[in-house]
PDB file of N, CA and C in Angstrom:
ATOM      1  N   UNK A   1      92.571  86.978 136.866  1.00  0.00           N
ATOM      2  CA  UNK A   1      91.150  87.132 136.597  1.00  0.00           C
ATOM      3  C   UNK A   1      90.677  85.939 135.783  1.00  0.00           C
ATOM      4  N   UNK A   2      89.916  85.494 136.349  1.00  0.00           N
ATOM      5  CA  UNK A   2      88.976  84.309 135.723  1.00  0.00           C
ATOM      6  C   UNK A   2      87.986  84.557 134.353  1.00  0.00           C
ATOM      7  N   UNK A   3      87.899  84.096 133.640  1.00  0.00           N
ATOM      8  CA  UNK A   3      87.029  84.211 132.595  1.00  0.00           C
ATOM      9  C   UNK A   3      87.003  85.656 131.768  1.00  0.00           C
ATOM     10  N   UNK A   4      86.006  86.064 130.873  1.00  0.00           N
ATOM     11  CA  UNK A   4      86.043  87.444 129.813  1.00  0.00           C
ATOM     12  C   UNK A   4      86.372  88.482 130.790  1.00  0.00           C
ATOM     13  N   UNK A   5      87.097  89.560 130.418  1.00  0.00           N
ATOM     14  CA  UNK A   5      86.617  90.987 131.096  1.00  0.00           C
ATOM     15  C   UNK A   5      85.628  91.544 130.845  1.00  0.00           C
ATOM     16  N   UNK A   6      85.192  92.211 132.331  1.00  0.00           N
ATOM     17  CA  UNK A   6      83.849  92.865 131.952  1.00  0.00           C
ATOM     18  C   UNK A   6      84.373  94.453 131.886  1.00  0.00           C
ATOM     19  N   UNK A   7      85.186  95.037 132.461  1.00  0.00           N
ATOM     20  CA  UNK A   7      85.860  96.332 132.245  1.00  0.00           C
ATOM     21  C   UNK A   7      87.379  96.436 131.720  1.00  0.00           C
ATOM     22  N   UNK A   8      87.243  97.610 131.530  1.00  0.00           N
ATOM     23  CA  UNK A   8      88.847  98.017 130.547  1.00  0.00           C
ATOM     24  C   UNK A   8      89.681  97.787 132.336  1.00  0.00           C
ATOM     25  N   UNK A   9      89.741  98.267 133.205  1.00  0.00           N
ATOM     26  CA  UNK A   9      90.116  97.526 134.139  1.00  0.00           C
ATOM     27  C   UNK A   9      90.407  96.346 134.574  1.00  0.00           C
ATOM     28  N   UNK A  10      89.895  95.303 133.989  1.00  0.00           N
ATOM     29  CA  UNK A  10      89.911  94.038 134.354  1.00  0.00           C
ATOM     30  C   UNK A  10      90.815  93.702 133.105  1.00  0.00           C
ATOM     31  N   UNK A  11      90.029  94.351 131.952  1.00  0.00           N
ATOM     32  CA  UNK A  11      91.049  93.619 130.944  1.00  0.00           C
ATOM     33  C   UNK A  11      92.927  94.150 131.160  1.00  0.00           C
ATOM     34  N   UNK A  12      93.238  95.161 131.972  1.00  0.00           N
ATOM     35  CA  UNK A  12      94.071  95.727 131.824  1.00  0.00           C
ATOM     36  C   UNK A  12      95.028  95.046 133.091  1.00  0.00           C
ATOM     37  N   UNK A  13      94.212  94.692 133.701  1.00  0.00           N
ATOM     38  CA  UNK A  13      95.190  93.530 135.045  1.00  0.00           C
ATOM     39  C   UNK A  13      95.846  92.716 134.646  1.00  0.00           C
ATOM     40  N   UNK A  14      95.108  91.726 133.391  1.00  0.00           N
ATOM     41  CA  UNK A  14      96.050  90.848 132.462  1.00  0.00           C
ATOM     42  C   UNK A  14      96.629  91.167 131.554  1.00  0.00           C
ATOM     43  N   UNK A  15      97.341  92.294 131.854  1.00  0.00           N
ATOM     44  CA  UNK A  15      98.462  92.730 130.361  1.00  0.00           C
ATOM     45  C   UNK A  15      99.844  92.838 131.161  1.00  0.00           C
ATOM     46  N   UNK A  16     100.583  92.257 130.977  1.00  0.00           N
ATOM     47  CA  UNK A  16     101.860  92.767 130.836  1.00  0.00           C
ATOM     48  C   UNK A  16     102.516  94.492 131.226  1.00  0.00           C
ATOM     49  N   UNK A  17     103.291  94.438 132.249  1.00  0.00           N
ATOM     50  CA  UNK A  17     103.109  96.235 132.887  1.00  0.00           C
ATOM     51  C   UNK A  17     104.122  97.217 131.545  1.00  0.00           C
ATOM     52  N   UNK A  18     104.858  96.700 130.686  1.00  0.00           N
ATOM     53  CA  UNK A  18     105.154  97.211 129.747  1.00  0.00           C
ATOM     54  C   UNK A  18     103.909  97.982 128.913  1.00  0.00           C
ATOM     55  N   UNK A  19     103.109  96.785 128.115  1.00  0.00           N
ATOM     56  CA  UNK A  19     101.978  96.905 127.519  1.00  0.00           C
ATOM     57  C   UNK A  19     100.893  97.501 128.039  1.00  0.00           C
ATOM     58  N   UNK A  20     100.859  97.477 129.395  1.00  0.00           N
ATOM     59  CA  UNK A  20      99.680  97.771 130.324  1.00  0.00           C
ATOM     60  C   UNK A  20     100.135  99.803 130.260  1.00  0.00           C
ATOM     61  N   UNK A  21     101.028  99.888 130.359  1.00  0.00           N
ATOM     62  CA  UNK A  21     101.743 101.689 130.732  1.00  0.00           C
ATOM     63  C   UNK A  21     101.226 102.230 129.470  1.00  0.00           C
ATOM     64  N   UNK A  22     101.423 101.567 128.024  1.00  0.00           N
ATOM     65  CA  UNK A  22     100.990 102.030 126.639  1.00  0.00           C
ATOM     66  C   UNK A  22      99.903 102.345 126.791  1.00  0.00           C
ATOM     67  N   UNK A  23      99.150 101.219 127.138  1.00  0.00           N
ATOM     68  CA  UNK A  23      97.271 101.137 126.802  1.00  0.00           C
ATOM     69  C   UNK A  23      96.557 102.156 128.237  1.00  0.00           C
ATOM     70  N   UNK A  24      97.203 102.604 128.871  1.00  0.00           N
ATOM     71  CA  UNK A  24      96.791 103.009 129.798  1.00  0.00           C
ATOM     72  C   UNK A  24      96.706 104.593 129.602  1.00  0.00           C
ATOM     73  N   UNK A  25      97.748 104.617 128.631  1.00  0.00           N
ATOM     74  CA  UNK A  25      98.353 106.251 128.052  1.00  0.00           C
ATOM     75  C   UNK A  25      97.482 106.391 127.014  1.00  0.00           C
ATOM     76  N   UNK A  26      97.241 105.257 126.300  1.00  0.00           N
ATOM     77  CA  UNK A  26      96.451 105.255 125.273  1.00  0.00           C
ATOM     78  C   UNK A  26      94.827 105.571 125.562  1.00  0.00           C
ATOM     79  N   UNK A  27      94.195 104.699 126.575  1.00  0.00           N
ATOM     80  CA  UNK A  27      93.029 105.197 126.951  1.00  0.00           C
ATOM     81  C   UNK A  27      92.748 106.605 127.296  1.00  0.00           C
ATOM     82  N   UNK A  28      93.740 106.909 128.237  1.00  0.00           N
ATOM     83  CA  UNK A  28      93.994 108.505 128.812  1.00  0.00           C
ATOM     84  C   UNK A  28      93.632 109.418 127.721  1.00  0.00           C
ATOM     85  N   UNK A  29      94.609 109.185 126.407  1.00  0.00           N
ATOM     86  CA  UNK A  29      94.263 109.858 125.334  1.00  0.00           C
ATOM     87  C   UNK A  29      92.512 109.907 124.990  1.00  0.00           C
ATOM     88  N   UNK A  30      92.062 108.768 124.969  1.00  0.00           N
ATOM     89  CA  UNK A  30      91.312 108.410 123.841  1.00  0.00           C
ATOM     90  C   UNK A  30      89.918 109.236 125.218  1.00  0.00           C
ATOM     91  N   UNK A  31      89.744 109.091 126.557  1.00  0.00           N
ATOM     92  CA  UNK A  31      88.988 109.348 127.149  1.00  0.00           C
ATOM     93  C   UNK A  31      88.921 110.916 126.555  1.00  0.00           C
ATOM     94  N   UNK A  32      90.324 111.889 126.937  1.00  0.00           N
ATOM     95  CA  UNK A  32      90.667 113.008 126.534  1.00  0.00           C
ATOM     96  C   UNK A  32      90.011 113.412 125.383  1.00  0.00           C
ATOM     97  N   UNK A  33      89.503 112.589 124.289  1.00  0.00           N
ATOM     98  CA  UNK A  33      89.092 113.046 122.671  1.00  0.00           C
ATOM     99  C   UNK A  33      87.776 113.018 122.783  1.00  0.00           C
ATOM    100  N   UNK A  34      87.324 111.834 123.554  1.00  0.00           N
ATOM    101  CA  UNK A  34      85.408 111.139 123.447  1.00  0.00           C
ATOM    102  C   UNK A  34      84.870 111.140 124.780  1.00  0.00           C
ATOM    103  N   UNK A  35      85.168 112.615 125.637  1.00  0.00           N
ATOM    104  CA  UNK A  35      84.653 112.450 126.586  1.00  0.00           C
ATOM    105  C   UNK A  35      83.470 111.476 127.383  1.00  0.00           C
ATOM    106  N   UNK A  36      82.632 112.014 126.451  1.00  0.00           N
ATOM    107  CA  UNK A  36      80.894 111.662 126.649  1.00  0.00           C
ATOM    108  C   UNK A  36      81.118 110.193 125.936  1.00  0.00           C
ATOM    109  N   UNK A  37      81.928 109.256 125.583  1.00  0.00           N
ATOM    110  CA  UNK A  37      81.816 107.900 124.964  1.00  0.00           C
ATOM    111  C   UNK A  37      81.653 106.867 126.268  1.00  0.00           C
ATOM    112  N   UNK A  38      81.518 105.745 126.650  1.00  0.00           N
ATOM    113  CA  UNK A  38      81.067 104.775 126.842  1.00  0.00           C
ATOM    114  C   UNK A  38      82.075 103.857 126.875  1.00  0.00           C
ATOM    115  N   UNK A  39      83.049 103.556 127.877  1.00  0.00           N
ATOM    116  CA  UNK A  39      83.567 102.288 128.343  1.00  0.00           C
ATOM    117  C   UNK A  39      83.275 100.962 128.058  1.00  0.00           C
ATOM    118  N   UNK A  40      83.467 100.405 127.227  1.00  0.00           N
ATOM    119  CA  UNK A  40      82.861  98.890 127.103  1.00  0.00           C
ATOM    120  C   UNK A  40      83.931  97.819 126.831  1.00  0.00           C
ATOM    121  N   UNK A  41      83.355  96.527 126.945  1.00  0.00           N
ATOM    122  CA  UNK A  41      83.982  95.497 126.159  1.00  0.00           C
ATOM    123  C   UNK A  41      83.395  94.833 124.802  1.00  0.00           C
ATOM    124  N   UNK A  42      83.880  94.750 123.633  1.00  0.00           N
ATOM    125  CA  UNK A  42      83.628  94.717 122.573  1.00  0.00           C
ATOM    126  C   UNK A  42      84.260  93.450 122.102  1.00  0.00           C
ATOM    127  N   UNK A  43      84.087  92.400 121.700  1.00  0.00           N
ATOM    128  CA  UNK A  43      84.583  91.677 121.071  1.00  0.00           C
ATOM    129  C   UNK A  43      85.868  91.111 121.808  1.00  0.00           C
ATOM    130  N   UNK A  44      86.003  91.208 123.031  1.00  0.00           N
ATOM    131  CA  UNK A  44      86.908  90.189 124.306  1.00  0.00           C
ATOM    132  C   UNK A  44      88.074  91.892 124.769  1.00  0.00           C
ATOM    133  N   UNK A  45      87.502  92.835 123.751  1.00  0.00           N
ATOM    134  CA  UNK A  45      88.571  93.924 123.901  1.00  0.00           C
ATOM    135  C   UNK A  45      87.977  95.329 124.557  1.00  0.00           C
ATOM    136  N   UNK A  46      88.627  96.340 125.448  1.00  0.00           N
ATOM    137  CA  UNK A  46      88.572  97.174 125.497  1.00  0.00           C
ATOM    138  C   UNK A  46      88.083  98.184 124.510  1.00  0.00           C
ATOM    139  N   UNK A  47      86.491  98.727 124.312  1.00  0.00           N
ATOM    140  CA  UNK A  47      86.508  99.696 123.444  1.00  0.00           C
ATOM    141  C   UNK A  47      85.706 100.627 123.950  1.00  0.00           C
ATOM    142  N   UNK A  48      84.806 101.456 123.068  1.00  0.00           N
ATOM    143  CA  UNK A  48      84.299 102.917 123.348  1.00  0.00           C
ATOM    144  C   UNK A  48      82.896 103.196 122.607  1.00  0.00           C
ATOM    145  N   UNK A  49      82.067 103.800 123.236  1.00  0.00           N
ATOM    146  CA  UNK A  49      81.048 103.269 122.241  1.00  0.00           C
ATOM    147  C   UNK A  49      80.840 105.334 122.214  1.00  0.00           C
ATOM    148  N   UNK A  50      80.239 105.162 120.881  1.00  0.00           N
ATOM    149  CA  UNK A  50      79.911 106.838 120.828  1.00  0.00           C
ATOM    150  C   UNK A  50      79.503 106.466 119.397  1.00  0.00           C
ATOM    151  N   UNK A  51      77.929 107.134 119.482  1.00  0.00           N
ATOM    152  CA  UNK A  51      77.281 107.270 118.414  1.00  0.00           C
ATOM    153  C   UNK A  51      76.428 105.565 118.050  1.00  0.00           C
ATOM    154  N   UNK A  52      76.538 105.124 117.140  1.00  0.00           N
ATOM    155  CA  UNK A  52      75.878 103.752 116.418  1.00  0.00           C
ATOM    156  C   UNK A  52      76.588 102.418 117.312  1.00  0.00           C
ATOM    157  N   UNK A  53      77.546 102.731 118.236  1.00  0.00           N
ATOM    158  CA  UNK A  53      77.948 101.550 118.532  1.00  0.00           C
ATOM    159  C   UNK A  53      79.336 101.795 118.748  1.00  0.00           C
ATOM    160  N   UNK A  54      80.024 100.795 119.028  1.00  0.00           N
ATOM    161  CA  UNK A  54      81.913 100.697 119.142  1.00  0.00           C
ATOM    162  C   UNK A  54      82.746 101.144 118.337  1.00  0.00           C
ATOM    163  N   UNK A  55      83.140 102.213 118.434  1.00  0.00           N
ATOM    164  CA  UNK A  55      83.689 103.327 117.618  1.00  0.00           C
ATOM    165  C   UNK A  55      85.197 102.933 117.701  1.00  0.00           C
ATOM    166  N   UNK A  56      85.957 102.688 118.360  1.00  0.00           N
ATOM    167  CA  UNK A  56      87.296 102.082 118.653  1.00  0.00           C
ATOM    168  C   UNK A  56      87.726 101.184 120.041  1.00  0.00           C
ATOM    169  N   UNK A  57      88.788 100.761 119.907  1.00  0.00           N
ATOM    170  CA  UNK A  57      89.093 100.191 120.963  1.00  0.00           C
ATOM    171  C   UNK A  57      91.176  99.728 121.050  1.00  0.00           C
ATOM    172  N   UNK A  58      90.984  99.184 122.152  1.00  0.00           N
ATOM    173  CA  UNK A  58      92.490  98.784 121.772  1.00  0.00           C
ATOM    174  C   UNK A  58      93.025  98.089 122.553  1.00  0.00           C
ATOM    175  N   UNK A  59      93.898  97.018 122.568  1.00  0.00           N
ATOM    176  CA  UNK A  59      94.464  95.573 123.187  1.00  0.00           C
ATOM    177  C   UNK A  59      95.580  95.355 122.787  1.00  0.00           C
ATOM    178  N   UNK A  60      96.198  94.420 123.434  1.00  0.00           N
ATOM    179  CA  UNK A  60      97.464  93.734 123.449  1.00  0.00           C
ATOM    180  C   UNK A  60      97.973  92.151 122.780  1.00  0.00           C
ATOM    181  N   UNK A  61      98.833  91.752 122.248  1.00  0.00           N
ATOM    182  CA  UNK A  61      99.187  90.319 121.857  1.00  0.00           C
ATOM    183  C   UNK A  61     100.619  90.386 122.717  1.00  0.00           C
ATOM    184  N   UNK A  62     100.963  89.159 121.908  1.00  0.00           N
ATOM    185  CA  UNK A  62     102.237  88.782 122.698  1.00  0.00           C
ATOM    186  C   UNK A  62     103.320  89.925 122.591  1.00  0.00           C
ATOM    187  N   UNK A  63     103.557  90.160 121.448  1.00  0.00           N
ATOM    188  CA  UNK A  63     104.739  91.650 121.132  1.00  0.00           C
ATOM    189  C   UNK A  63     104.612  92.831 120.553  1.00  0.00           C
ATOM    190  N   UNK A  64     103.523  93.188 121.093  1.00  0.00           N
ATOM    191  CA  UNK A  64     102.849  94.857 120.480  1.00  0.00           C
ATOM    192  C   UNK A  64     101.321  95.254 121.185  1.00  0.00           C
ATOM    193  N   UNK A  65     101.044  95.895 120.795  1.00  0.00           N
ATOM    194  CA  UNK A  65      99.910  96.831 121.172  1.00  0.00           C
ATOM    195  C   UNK A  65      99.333  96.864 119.991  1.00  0.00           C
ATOM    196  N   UNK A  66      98.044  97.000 120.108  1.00  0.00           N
ATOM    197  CA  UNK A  66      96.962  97.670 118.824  1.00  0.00           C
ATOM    198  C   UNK A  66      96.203  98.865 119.065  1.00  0.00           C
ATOM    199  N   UNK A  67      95.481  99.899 118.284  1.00  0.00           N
ATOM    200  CA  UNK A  67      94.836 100.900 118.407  1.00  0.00           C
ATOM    201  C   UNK A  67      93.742 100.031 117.377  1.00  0.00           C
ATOM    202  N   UNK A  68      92.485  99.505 117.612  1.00  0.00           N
ATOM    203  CA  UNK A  68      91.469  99.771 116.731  1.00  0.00           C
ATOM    204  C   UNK A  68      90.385 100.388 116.403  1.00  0.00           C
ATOM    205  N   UNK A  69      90.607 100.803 114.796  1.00  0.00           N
ATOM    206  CA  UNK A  69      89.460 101.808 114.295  1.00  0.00           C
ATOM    207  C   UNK A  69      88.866 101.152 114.020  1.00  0.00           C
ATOM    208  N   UNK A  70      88.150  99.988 113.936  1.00  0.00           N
ATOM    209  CA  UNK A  70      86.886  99.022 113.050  1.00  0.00           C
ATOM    210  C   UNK A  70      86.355  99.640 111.782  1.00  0.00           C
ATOM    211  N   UNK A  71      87.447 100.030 111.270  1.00  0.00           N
ATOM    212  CA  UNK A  71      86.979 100.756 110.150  1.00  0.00           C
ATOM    213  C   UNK A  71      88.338 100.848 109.166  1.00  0.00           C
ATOM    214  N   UNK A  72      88.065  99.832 108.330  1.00  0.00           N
ATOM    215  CA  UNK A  72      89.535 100.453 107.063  1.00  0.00           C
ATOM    216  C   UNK A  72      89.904 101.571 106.469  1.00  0.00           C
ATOM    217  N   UNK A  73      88.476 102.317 105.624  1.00  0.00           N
ATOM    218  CA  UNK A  73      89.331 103.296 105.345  1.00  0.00           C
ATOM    219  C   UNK A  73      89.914 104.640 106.139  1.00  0.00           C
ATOM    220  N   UNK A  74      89.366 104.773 107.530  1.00  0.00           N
ATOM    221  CA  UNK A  74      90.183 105.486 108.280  1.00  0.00           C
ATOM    222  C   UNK A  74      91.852 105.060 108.410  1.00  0.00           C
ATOM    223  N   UNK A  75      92.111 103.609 108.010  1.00  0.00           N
ATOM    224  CA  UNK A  75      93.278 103.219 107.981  1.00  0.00           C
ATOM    225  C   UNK A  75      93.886 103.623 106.843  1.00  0.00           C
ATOM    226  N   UNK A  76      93.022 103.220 105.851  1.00  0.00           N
ATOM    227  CA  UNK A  76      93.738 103.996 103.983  1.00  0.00           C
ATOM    228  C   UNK A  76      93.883 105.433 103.602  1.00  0.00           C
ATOM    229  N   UNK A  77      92.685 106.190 104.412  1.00  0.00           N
ATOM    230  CA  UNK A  77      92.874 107.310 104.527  1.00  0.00           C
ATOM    231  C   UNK A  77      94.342 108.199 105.440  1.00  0.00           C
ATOM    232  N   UNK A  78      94.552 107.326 106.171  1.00  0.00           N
ATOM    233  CA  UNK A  78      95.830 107.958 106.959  1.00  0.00           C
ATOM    234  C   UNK A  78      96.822 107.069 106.195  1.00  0.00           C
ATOM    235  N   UNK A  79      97.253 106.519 105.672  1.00  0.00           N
ATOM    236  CA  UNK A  79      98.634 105.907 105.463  1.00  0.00           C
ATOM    237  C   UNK A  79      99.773 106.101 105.601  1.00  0.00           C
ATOM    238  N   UNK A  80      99.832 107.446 105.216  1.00  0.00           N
ATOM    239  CA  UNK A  80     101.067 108.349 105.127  1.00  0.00           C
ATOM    240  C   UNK A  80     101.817 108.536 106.442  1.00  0.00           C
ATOM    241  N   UNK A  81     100.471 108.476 107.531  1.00  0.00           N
ATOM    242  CA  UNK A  81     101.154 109.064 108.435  1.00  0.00           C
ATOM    243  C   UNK A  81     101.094 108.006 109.315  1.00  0.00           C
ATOM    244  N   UNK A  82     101.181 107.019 109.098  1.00  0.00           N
ATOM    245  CA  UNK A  82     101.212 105.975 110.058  1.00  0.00           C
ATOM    246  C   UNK A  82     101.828 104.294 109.370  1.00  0.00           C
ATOM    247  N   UNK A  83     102.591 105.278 108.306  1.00  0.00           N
ATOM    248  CA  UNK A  83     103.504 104.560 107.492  1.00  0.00           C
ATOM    249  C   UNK A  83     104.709 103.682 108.407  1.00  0.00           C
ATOM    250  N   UNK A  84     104.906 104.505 109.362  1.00  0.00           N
ATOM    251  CA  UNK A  84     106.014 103.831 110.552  1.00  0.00           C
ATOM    252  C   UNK A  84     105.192 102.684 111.199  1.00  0.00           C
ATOM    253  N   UNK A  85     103.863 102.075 111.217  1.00  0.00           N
ATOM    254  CA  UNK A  85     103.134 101.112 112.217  1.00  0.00           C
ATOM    255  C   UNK A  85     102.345  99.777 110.900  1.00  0.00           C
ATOM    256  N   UNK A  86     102.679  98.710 111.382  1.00  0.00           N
ATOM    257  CA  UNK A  86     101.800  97.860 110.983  1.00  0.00           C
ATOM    258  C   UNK A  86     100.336  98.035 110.803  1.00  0.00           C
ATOM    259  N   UNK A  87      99.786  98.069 109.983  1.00  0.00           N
ATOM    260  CA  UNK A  87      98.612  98.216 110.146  1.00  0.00           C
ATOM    261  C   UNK A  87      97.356  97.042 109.318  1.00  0.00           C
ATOM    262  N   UNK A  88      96.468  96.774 109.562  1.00  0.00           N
ATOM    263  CA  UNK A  88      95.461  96.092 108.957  1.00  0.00           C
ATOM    264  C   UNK A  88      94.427  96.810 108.554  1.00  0.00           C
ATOM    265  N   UNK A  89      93.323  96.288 107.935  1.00  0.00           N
ATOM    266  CA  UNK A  89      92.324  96.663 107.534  1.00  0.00           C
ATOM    267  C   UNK A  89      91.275  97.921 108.758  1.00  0.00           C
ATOM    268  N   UNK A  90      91.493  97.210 109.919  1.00  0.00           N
ATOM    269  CA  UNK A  90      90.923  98.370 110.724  1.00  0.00           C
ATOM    270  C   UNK A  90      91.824  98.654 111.789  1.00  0.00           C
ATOM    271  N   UNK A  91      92.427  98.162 111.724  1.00  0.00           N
ATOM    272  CA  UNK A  91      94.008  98.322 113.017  1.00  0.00           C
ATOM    273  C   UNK A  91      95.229  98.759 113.198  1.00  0.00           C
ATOM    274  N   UNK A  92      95.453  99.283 113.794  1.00  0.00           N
ATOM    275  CA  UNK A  92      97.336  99.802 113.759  1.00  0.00           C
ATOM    276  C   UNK A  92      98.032  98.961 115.134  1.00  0.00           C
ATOM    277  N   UNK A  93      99.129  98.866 114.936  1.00  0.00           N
ATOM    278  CA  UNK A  93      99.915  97.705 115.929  1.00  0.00           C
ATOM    279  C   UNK A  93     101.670  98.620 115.908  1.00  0.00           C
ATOM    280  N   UNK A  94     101.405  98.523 117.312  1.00  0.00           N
ATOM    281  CA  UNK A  94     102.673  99.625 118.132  1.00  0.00           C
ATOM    282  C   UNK A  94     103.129  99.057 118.759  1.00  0.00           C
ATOM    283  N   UNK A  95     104.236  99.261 119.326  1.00  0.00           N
ATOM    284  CA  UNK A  95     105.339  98.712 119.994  1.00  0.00           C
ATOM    285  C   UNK A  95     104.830  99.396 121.376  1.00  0.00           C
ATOM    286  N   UNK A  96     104.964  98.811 122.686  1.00  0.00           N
ATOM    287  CA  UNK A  96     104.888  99.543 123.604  1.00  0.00           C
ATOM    288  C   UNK A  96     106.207 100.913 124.136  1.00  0.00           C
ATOM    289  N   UNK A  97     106.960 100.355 123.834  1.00  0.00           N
ATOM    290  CA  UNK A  97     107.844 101.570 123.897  1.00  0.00           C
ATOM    291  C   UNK A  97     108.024 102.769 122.524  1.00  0.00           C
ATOM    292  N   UNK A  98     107.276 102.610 121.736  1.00  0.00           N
ATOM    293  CA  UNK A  98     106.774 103.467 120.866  1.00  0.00           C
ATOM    294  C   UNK A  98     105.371 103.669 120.390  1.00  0.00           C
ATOM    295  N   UNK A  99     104.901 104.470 121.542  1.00  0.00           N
ATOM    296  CA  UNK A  99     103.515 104.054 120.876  1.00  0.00           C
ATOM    297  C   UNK A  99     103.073 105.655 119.888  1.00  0.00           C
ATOM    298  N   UNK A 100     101.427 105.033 119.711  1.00  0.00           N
ATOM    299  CA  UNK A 100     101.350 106.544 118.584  1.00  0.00           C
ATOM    300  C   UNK A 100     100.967 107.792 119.177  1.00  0.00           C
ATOM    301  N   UNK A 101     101.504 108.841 118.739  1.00  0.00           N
ATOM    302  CA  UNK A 101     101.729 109.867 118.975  1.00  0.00           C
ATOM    303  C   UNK A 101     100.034 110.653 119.754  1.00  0.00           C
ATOM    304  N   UNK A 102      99.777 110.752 120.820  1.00  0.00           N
ATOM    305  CA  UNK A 102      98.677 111.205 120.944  1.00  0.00           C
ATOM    306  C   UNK A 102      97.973 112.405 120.046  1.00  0.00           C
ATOM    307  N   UNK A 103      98.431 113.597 119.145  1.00  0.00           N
ATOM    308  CA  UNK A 103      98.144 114.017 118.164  1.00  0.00           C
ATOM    309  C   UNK A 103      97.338 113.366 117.106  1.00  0.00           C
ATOM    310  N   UNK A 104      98.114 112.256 117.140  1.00  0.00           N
ATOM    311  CA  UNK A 104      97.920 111.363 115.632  1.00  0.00           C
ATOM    312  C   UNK A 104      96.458 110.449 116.242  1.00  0.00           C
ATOM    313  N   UNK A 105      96.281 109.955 117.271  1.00  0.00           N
ATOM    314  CA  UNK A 105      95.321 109.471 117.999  1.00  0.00           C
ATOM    315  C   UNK A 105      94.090 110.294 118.012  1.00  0.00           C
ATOM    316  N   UNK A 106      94.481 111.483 118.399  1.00  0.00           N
ATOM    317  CA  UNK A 106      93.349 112.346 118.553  1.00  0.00           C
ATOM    318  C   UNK A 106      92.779 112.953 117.345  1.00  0.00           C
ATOM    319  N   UNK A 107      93.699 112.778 116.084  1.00  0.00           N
ATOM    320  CA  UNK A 107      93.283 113.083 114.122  1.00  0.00           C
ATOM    321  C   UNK A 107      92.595 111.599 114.250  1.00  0.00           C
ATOM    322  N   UNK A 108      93.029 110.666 114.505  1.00  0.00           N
ATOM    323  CA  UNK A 108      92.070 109.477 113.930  1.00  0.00           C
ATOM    324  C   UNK A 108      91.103 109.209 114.283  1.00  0.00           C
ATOM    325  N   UNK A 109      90.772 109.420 116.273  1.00  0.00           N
ATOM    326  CA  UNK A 109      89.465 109.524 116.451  1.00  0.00           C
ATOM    327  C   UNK A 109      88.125 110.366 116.107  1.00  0.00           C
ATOM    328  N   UNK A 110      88.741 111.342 115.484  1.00  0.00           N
ATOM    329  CA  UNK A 110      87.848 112.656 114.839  1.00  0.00           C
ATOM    330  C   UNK A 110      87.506 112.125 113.605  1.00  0.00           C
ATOM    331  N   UNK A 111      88.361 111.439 113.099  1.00  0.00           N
ATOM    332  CA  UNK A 111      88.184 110.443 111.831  1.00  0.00           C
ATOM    333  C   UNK A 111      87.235 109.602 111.698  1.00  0.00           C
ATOM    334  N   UNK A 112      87.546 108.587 112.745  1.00  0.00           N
ATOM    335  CA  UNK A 112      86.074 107.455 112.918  1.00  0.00           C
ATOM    336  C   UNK A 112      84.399 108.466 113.390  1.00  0.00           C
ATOM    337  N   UNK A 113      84.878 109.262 114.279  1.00  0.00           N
ATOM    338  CA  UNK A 113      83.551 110.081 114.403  1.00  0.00           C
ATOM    339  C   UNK A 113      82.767 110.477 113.079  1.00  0.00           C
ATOM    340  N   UNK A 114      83.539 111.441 112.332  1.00  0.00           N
ATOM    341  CA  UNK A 114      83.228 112.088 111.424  1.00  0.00           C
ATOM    342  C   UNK A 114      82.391 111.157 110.254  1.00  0.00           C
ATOM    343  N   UNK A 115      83.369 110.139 110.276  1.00  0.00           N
ATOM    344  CA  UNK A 115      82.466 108.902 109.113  1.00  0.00           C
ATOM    345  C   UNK A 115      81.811 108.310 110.380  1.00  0.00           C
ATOM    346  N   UNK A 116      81.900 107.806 111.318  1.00  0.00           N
ATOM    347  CA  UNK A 116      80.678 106.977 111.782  1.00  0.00           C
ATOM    348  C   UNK A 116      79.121 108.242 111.870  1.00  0.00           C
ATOM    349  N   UNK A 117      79.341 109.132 111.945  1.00  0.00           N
ATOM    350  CA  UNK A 117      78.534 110.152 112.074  1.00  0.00           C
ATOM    351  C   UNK A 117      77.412 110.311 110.243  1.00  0.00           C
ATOM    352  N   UNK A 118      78.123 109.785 109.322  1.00  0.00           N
ATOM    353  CA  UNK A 118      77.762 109.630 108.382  1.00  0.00           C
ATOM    354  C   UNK A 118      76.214 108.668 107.889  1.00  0.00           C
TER     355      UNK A 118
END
């Protein structure tokens, strides 16, 4: 594919079929939580729009996966439990053969709702 993606589809042709099986499980999830959300591309990445704008999203680098919340303290607020994953200020970063637990996916997106809803 030539140039930006315009769909989580397109972006998902150029991933790696390791990485691509994660994010694919991962969307599955995330459709599963935010029914009524909004498919988009956000910032060169796969995200979701529900409510004020891009509520999460999530992409690939060279040796991991990311889940992003665009939002830190949904990250400070969970720590504990996502003590096993790299994480940044609004991001968590997974291994494709371990990714996060759809449970734990589906507590964090209720998370960003709840404060973006704020």
């Amino acid at each position: 594919m030539a140039g930006k993606p315009k769909t989580h589809d397109d972006y998902l042709s150029t991933v790696p079929a390791e990485q691509r099986a994660a994010l694919e499980a991962l969307r599955k999830t995330i459709r599963a939580a935010l029914p009524k959300a909004e498919e988009c591309i956000s910032y060169g990445i796969p995200a979701f729009r529900h409510g004020n704008g891009a509520l999460i999203g999530y992409g690939a680098a060279a040796k991991h996966c990311s889940f992003f919340l665009f939002d830190g303290s949904t990250v400070d607020a969970h720590k504990v439990e996502l003590k096993a994953y790299k994480t940044s200020k609004g991001a968590i970063q997974f291994s494709p053969d371990q990714p996060i637990p759809a449970t734990l996916v589906r507590k964090l997106i209720k998370a960003r709702v709840a404060a973006n809803e704020k």
